[in-house]
C-alpha atoms as a PDB file:
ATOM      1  CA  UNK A   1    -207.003  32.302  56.623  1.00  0.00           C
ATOM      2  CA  UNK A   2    -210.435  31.819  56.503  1.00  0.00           C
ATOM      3  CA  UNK A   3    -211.838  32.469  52.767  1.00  0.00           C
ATOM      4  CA  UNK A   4    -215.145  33.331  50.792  1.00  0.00           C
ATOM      5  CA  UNK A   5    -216.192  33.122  48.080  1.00  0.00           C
ATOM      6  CA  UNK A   6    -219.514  36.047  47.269  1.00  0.00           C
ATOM      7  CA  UNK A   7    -221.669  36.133  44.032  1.00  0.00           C
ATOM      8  CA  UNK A   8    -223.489  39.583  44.417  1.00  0.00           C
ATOM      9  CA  UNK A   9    -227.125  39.871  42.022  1.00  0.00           C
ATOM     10  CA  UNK A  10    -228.895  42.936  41.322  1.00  0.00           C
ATOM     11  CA  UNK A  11    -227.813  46.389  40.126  1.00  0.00           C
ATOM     12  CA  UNK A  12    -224.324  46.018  40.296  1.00  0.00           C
ATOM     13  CA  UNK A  13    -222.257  46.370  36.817  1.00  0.00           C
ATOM     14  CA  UNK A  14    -221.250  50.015  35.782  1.00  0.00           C
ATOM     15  CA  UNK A  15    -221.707  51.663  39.329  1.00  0.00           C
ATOM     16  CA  UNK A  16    -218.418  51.475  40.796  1.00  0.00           C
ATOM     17  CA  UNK A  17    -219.296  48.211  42.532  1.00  0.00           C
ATOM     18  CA  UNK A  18    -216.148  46.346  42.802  1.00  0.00           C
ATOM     19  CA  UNK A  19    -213.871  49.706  42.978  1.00  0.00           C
ATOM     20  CA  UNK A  20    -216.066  50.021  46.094  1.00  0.00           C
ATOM     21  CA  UNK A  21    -215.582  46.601  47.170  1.00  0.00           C
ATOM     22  CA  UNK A  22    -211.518  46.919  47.103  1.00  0.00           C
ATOM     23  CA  UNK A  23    -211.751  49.861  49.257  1.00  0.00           C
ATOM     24  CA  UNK A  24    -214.107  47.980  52.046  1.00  0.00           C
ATOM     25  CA  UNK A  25    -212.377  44.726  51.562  1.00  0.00           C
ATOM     26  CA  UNK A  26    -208.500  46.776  52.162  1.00  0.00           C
ATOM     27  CA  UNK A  27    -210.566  48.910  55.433  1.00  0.00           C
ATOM     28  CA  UNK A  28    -210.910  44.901  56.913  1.00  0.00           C
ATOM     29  CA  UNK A  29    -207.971  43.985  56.165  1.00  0.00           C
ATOM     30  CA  UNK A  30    -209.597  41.498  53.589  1.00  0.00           C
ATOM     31  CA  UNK A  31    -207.951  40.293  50.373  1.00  0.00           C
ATOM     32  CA  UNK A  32    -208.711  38.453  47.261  1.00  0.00           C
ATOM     33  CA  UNK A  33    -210.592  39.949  44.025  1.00  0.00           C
ATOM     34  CA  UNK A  34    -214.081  41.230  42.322  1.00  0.00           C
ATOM     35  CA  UNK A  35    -215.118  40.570  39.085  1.00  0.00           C
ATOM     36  CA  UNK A  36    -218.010  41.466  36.945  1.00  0.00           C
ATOM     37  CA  UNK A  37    -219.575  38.077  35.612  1.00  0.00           C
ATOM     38  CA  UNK A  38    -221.439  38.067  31.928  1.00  0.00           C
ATOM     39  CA  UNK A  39    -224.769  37.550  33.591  1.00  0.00           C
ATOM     40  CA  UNK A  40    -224.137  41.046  35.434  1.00  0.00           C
ATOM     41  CA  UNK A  41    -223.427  39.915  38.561  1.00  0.00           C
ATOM     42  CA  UNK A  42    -220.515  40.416  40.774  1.00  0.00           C
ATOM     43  CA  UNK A  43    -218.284  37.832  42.413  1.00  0.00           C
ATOM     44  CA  UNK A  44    -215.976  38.722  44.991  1.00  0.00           C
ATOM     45  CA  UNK A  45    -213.420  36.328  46.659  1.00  0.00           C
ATOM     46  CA  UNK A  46    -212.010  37.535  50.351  1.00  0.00           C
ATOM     47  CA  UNK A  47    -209.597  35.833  52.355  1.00  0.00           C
ATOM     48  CA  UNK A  48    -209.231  37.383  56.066  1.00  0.00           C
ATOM     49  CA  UNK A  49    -210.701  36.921  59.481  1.00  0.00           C
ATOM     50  CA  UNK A  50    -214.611  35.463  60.122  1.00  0.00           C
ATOM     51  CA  UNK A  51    -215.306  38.549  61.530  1.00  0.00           C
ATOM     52  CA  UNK A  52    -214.112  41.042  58.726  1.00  0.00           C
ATOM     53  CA  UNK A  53    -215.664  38.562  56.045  1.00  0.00           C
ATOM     54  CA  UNK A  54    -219.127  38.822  58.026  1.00  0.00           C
ATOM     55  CA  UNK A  55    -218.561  42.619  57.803  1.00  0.00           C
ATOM     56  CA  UNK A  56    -217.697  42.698  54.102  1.00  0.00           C
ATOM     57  CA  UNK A  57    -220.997  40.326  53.621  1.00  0.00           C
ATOM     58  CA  UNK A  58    -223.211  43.188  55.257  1.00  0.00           C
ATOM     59  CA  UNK A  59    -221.549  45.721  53.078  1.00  0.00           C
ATOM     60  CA  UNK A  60    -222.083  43.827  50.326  1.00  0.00           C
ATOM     61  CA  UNK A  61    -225.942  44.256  50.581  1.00  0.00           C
ATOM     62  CA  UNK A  62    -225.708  47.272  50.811  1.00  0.00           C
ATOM     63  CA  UNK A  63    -222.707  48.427  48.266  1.00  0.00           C
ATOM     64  CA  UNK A  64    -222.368  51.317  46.931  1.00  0.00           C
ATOM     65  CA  UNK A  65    -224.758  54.321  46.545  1.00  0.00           C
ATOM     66  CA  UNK A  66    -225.702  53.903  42.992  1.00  0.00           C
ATOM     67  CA  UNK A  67    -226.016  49.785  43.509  1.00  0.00           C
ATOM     68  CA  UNK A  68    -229.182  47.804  43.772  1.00  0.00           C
ATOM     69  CA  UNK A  69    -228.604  44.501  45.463  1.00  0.00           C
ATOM     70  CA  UNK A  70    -231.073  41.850  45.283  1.00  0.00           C
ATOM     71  CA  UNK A  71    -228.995  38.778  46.524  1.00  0.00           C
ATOM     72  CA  UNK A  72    -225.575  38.162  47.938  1.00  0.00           C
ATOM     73  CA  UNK A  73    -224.581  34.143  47.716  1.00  0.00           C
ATOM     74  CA  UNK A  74    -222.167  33.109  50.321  1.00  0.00           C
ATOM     75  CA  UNK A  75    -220.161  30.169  49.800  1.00  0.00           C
ATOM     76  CA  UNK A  76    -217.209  29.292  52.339  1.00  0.00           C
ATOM     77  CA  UNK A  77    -214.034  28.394  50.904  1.00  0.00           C
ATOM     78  CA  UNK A  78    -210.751  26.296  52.410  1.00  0.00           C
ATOM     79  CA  UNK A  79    -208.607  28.276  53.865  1.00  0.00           C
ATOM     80  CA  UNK A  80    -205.892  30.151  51.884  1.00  0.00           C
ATOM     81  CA  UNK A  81    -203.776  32.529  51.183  1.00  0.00           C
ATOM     82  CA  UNK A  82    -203.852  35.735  49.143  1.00  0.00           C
ATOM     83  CA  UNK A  83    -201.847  39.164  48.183  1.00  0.00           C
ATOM     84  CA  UNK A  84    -203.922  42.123  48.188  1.00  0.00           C
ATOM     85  CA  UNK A  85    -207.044  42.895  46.350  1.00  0.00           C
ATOM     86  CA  UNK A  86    -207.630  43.268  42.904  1.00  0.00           C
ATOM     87  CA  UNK A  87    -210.380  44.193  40.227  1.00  0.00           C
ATOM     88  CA  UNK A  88    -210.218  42.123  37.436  1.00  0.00           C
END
């Protein structure tokens, strides 16, 4: 499946970011990870359809209510495989 690989910049450590993420990413059938990154930015990997990865990317500027994104990074990815979503 098509993959994608997301860095997300802003306000996004300590607000429920990638809990939020998981719960979009499961809605589009979407799986992979999110992970906070030492420079406080989020990365998310999705595997799943170019249509619910261009969803999850709009999401992602937005996030969650208490998030303030100032960038999201897309970088496509070969295709692969995954099993489910996880927060690590």
């Amino acid at each position: 499946m098509p993959a994608a690989r997301f860095l997300v910049r802003g306000r996004v450590q300590g607000v429920c970011f990638r809990a939020s993420t998981r719960e979009q990413a499961l809605a589009l059938g979407i799986e992979g990870h999110a992970l906070n990154l030492p420079d406080g930015g989020v990365q998310v990997l999705a595997v799943g359809s170019a249509a619910a990865l261009d969803a999850l990317e709009r999401w992602l500027w937005q996030g969650p209510p208490a998030a303030q994104v100032d960038a999201v990074e897309r970088m496509a990815l070969p295709e692969q495989a995954a099993n489910g979503f996880r927060i690590a």
